[in-house]
PDB file of N, CA and C in Angstrom:
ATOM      1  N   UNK A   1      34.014  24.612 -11.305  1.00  0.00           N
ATOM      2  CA  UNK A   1      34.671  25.654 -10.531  1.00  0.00           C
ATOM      3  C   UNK A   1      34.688  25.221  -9.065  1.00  0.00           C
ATOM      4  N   UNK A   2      35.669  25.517  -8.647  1.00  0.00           N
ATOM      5  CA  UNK A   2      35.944  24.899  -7.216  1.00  0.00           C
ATOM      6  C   UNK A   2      34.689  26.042  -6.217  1.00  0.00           C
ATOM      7  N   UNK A   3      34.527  25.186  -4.976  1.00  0.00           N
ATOM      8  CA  UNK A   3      33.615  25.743  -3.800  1.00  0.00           C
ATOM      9  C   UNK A   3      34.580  25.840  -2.329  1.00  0.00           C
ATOM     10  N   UNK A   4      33.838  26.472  -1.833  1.00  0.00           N
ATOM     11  CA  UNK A   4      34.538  26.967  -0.442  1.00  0.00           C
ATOM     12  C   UNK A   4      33.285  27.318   0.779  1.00  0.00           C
ATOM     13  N   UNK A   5      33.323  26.368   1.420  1.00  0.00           N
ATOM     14  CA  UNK A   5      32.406  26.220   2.624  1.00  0.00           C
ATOM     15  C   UNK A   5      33.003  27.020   3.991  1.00  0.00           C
ATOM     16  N   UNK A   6      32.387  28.229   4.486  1.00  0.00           N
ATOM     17  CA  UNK A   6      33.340  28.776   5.453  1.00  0.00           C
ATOM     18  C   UNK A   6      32.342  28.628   6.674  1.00  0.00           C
ATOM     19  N   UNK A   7      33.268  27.924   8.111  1.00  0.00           N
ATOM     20  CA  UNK A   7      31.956  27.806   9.199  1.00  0.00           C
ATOM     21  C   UNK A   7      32.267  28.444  10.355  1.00  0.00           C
ATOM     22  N   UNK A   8      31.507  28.475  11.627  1.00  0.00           N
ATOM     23  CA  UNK A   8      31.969  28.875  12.618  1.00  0.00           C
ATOM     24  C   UNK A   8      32.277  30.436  12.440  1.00  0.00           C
ATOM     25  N   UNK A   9      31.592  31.320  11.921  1.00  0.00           N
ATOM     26  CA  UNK A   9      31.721  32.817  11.661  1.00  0.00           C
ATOM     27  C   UNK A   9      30.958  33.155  12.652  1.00  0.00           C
ATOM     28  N   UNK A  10      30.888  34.539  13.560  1.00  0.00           N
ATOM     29  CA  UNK A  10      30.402  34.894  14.497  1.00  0.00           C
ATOM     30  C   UNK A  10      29.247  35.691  13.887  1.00  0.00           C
ATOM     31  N   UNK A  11      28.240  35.745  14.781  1.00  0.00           N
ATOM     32  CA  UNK A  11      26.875  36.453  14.282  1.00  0.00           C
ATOM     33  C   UNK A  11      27.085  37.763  14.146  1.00  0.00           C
ATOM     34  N   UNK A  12      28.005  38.396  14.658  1.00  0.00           N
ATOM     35  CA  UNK A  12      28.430  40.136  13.873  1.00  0.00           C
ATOM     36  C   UNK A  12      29.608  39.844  13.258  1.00  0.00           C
ATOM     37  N   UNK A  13      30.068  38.790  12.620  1.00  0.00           N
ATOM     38  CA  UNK A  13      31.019  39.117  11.352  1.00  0.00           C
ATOM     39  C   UNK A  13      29.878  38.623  10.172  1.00  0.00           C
ATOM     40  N   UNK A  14      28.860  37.578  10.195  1.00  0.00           N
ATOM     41  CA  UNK A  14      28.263  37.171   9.257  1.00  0.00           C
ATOM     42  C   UNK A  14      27.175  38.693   8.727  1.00  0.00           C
ATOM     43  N   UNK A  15      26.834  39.398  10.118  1.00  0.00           N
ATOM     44  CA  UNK A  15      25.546  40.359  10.109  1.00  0.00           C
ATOM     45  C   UNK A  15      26.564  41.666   9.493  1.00  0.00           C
ATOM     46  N   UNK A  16      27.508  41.459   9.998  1.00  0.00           N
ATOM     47  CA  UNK A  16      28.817  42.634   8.678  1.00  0.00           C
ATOM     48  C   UNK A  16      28.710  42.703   7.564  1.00  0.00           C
ATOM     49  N   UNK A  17      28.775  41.571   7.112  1.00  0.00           N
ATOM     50  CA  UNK A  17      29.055  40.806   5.729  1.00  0.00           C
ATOM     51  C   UNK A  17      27.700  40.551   4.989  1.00  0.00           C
ATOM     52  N   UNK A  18      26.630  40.399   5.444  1.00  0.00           N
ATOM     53  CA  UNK A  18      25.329  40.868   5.411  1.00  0.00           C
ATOM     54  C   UNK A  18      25.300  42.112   4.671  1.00  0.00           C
ATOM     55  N   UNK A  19      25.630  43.034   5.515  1.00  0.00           N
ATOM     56  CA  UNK A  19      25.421  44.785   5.473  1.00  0.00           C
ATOM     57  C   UNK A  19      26.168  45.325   4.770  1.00  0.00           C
ATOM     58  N   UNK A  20      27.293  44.343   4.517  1.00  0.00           N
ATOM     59  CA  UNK A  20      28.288  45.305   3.723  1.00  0.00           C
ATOM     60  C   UNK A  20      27.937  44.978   2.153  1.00  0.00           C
ATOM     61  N   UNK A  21      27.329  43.541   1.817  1.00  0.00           N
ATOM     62  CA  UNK A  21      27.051  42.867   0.613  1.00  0.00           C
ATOM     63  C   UNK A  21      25.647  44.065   0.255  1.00  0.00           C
ATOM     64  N   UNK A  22      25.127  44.109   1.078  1.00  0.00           N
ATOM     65  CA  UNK A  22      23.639  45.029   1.045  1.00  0.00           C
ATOM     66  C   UNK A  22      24.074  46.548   0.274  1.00  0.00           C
ATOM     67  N   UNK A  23      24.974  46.859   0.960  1.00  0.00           N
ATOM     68  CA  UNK A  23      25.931  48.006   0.629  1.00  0.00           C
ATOM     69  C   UNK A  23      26.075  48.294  -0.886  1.00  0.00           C
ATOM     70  N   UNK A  24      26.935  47.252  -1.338  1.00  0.00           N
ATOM     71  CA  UNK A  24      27.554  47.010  -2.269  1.00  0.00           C
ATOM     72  C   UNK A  24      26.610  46.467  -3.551  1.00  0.00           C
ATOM     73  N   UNK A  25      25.376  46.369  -3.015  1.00  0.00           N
ATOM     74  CA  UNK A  25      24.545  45.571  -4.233  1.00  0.00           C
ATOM     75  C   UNK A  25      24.839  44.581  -4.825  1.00  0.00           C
ATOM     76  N   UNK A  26      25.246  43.268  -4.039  1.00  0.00           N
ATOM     77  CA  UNK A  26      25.845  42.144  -4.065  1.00  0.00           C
ATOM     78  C   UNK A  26      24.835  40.967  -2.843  1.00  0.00           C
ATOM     79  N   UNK A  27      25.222  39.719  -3.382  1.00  0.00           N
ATOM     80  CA  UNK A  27      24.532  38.884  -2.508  1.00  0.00           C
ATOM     81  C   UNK A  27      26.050  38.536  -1.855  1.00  0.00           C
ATOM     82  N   UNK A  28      25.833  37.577  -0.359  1.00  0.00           N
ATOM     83  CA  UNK A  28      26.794  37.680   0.688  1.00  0.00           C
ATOM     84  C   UNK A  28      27.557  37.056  -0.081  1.00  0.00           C
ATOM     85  N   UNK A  29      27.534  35.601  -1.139  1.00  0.00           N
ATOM     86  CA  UNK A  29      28.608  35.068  -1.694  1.00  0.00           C
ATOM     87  C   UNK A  29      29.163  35.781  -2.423  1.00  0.00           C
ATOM     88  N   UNK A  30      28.575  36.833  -2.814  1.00  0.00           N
ATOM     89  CA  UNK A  30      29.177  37.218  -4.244  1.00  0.00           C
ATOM     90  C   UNK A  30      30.307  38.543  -3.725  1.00  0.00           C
ATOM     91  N   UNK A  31      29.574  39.398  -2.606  1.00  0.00           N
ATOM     92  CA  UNK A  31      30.637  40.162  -1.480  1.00  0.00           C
ATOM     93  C   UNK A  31      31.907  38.999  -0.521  1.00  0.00           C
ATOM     94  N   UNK A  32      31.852  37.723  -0.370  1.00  0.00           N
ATOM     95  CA  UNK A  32      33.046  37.179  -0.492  1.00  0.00           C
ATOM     96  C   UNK A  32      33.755  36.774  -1.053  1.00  0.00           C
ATOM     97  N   UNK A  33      33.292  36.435  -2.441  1.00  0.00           N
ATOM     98  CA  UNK A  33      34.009  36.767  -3.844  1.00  0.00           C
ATOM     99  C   UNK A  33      35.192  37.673  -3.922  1.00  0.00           C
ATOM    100  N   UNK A  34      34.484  38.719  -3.490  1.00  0.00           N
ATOM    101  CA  UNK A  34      34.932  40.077  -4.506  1.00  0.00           C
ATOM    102  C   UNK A  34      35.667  40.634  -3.194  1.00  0.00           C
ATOM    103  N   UNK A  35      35.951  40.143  -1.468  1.00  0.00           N
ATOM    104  CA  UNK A  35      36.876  40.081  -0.552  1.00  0.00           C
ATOM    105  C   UNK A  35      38.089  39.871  -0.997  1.00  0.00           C
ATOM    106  N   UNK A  36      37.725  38.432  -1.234  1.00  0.00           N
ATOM    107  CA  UNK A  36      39.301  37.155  -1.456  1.00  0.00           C
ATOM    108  C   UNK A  36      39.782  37.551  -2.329  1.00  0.00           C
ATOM    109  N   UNK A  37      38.895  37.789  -3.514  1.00  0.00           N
ATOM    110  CA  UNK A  37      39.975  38.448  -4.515  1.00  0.00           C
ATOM    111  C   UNK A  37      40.585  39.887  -4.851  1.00  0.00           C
ATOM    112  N   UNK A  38      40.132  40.545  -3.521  1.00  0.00           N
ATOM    113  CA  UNK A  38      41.015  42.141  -3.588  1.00  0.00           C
ATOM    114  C   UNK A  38      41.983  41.395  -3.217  1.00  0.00           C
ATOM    115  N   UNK A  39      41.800  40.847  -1.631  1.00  0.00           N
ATOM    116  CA  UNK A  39      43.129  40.548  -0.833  1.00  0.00           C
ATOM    117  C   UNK A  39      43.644  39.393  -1.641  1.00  0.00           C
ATOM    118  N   UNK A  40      43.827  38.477  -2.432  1.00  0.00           N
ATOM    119  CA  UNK A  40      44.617  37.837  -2.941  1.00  0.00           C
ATOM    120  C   UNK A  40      44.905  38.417  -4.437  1.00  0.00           C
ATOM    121  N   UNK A  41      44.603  39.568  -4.791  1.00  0.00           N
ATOM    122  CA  UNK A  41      44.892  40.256  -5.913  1.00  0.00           C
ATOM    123  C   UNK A  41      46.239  40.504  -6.298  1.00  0.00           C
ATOM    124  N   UNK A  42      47.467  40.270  -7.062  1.00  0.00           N
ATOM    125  CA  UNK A  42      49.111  40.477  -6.851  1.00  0.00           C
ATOM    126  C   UNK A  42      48.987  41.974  -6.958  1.00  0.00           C
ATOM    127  N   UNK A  43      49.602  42.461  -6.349  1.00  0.00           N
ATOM    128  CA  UNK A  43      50.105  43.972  -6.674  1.00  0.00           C
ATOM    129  C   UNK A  43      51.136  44.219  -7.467  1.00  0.00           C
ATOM    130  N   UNK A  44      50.080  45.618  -8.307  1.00  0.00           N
ATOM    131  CA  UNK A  44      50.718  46.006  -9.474  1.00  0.00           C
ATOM    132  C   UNK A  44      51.967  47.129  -9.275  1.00  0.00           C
ATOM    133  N   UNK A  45      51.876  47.521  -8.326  1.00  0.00           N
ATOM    134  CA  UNK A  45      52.715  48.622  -7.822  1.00  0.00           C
ATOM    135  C   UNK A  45      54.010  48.401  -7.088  1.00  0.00           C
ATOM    136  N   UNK A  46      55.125  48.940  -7.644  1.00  0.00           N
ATOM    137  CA  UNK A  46      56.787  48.360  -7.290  1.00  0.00           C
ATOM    138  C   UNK A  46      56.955  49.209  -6.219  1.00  0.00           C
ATOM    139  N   UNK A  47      57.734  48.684  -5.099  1.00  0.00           N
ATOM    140  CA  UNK A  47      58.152  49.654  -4.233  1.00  0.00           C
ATOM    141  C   UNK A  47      59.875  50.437  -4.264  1.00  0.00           C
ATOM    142  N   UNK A  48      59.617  51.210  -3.757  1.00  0.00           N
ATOM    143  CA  UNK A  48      60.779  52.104  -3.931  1.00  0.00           C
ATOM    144  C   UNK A  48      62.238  51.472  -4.128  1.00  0.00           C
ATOM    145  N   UNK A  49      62.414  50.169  -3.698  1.00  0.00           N
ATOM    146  CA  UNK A  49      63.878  49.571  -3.412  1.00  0.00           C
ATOM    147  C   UNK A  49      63.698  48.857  -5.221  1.00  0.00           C
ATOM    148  N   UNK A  50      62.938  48.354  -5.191  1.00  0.00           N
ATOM    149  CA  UNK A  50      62.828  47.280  -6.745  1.00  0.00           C
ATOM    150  C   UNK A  50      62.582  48.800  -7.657  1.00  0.00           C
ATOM    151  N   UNK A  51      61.530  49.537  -7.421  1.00  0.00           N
ATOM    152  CA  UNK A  51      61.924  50.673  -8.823  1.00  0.00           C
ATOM    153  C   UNK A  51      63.386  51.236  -9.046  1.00  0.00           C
ATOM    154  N   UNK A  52      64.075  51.730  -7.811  1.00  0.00           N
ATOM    155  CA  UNK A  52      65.695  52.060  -7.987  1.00  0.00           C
ATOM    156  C   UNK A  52      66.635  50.650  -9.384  1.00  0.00           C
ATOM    157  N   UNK A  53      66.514  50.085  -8.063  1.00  0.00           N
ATOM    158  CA  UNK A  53      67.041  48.296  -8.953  1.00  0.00           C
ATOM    159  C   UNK A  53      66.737  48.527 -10.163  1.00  0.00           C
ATOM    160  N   UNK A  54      65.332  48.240 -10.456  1.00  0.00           N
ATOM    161  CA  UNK A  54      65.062  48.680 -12.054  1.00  0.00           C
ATOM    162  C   UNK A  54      65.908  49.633 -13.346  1.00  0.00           C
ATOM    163  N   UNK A  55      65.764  50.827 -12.566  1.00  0.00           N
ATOM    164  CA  UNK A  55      66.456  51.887 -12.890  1.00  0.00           C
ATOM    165  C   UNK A  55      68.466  51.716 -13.204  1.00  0.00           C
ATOM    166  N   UNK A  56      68.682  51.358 -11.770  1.00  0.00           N
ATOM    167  CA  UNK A  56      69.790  50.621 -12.108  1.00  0.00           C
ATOM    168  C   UNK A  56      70.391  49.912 -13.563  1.00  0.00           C
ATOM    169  N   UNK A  57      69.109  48.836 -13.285  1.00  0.00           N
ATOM    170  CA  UNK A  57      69.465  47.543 -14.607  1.00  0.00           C
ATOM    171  C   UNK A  57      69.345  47.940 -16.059  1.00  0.00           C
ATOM    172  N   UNK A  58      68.972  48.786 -15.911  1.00  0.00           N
ATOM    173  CA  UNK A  58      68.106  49.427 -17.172  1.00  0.00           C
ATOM    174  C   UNK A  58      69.299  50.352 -17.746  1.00  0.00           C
ATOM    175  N   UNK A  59      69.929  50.836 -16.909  1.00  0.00           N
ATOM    176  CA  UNK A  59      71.221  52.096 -17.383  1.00  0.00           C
ATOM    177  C   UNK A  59      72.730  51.021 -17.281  1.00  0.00           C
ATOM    178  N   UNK A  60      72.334  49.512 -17.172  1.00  0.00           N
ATOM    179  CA  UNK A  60      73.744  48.637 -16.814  1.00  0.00           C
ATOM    180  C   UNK A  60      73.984  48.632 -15.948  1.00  0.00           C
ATOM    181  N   UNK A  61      74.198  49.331 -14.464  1.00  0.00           N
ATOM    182  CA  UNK A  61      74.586  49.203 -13.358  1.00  0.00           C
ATOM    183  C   UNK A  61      75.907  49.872 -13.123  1.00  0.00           C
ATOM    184  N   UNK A  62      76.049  49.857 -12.107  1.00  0.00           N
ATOM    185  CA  UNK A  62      77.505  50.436 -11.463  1.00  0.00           C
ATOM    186  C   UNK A  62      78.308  49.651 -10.275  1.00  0.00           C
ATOM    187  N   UNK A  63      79.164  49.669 -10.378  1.00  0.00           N
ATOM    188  CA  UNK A  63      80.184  49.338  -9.143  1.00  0.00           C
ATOM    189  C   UNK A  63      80.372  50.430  -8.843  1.00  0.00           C
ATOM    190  N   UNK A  64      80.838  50.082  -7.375  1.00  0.00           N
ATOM    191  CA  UNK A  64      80.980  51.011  -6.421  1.00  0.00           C
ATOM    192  C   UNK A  64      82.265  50.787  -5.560  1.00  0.00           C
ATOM    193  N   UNK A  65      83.306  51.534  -5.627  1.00  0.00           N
ATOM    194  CA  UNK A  65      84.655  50.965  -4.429  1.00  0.00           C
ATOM    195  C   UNK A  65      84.241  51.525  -3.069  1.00  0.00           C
ATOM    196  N   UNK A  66      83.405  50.530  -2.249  1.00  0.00           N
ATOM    197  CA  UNK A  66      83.473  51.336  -1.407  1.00  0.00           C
ATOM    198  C   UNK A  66      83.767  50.119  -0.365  1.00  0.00           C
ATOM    199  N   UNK A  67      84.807  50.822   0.666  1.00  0.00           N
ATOM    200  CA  UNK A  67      85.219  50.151   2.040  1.00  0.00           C
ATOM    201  C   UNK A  67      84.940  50.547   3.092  1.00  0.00           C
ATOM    202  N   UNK A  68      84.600  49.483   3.788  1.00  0.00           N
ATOM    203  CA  UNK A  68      83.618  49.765   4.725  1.00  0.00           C
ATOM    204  C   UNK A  68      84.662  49.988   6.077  1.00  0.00           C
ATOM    205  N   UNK A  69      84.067  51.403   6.684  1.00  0.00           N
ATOM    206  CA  UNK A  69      84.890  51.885   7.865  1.00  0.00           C
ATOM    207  C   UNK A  69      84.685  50.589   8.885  1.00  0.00           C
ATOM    208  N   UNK A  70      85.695  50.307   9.510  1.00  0.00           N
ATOM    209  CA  UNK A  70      85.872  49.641  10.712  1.00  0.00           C
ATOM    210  C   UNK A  70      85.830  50.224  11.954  1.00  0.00           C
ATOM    211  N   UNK A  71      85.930  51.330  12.140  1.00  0.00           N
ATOM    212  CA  UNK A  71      86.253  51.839  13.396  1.00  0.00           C
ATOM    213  C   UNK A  71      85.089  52.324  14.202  1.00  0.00           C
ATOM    214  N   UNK A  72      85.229  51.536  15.342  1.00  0.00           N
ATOM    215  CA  UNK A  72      83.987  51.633  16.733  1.00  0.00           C
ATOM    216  C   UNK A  72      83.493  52.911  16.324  1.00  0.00           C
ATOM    217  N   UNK A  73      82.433  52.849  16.302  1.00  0.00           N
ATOM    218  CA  UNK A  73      81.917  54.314  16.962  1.00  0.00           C
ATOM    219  C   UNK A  73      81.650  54.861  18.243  1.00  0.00           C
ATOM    220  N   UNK A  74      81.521  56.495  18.212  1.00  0.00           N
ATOM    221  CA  UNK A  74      81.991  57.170  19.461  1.00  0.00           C
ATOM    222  C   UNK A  74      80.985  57.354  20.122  1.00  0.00           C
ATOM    223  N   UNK A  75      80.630  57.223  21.210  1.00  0.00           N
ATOM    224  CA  UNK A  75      79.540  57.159  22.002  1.00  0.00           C
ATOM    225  C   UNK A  75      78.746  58.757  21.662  1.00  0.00           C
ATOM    226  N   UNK A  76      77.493  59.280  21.990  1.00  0.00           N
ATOM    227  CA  UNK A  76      76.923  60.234  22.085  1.00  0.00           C
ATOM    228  C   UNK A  76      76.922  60.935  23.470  1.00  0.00           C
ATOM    229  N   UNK A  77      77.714  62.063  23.666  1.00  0.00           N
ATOM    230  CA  UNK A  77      77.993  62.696  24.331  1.00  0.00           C
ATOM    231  C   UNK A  77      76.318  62.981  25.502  1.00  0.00           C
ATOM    232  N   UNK A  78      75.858  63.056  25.745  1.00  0.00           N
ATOM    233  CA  UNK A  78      74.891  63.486  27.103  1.00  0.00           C
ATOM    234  C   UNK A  78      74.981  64.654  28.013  1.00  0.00           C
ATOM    235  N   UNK A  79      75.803  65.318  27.694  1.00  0.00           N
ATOM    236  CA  UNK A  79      75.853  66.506  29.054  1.00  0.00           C
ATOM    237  C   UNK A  79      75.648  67.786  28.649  1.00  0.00           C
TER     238      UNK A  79
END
Protein backbone atom coordinates (compact mmCIF):
# COMPACT_ATOMS: atom_id res chain seq x y z
CA UNK A 1 0.00 0.00 0.00
CA UNK A 2 1.37 3.21 -0.99
CA UNK A 3 2.77 5.92 1.93
CA UNK A 4 2.61 9.60 2.15
CA UNK A 5 5.16 11.61 4.13
CA UNK A 6 3.66 15.16 4.86
CA UNK A 7 6.37 17.96 6.18
CA UNK A 8 6.70 21.39 7.14
CA UNK A 9 3.09 21.50 8.99
CA UNK A 10 2.85 24.29 11.50
CA UNK A 11 2.76 23.50 15.28
CA UNK A 12 -1.11 24.55 15.50
CA UNK A 13 -2.13 22.70 12.40
CA UNK A 14 -0.20 19.46 13.66
CA UNK A 15 -1.59 20.32 17.61
CA UNK A 16 -5.28 20.55 15.54
CA UNK A 17 -4.88 17.41 14.09
CA UNK A 18 -3.65 16.07 17.35
CA UNK A 19 -7.00 17.21 19.04
CA UNK A 20 -9.16 16.55 16.50
CA UNK A 21 -7.75 12.69 16.05
CA UNK A 22 -8.16 12.69 20.09
CA UNK A 23 -11.70 13.76 19.35
CA UNK A 24 -12.52 11.29 17.05
CA UNK A 25 -10.88 8.23 18.78
CA UNK A 26 -8.39 7.84 16.12
CA UNK A 27 -4.55 8.03 16.03
CA UNK A 28 -3.21 11.29 13.95
CA UNK A 29 -2.53 8.92 10.84
CA UNK A 30 -5.50 7.31 10.94
CA UNK A 31 -7.55 11.06 11.37
CA UNK A 32 -5.55 11.86 8.05
CA UNK A 33 -6.79 8.94 6.53
CA UNK A 34 -10.20 9.48 7.11
CA UNK A 35 -9.49 13.67 5.97
CA UNK A 36 -8.23 12.75 2.38
CA UNK A 37 -10.70 10.48 1.93
CA UNK A 38 -13.90 12.61 2.81
CA UNK A 39 -12.33 15.33 0.62
CA UNK A 40 -11.35 13.09 -2.21
CA UNK A 41 -14.60 11.08 -1.79
CA UNK A 42 -16.71 11.48 -5.55
CA UNK A 43 -20.00 12.86 -4.83
CA UNK A 44 -22.98 11.00 -4.85
CA UNK A 45 -25.36 13.79 -5.20
CA UNK A 46 -26.47 15.38 -8.84
CA UNK A 47 -26.97 18.93 -9.02
CA UNK A 48 -29.94 20.61 -10.19
CA UNK A 49 -28.75 21.30 -13.99
CA UNK A 50 -27.62 17.32 -14.57
CA UNK A 51 -30.93 16.05 -12.55
CA UNK A 52 -33.22 18.27 -15.13
CA UNK A 53 -30.87 16.76 -18.14
CA UNK A 54 -31.58 13.44 -16.67
CA UNK A 55 -35.14 13.93 -16.58
CA UNK A 56 -35.03 15.26 -19.97
CA UNK A 57 -33.20 12.05 -21.43
CA UNK A 58 -35.23 9.80 -19.75
CA UNK A 59 -38.75 11.21 -21.33
CA UNK A 60 -36.54 11.53 -25.03
CA UNK A 61 -36.08 15.10 -25.02
CA UNK A 62 -37.53 18.01 -26.77
CA UNK A 63 -36.76 20.62 -29.29
CA UNK A 64 -37.49 23.80 -28.85
CA UNK A 65 -38.11 26.67 -31.83
CA UNK A 66 -36.88 29.21 -30.19
CA UNK A 67 -35.27 32.56 -31.77
CA UNK A 68 -33.36 34.47 -30.15
CA UNK A 69 -34.50 38.29 -29.87
CA UNK A 70 -31.92 40.59 -31.33
CA UNK A 71 -32.95 43.76 -30.30
CA UNK A 72 -30.71 46.13 -27.91
CA UNK A 73 -32.14 46.47 -24.85
CA UNK A 74 -33.69 49.55 -23.28
CA UNK A 75 -31.83 51.19 -20.76
CA UNK A 76 -33.44 51.34 -17.06
CA UNK A 77 -35.12 54.37 -16.57
CA UNK A 78 -33.62 56.25 -13.08
CA UNK A 79 -35.85 59.12 -12.30
Amino acid sequence: MPSLNIRNITDETHQALRMQAARHGRSMEAEVRAILEHALAPTQQLGLGATLAAIGRDLGGIELDITRDRTPPEPAPFE
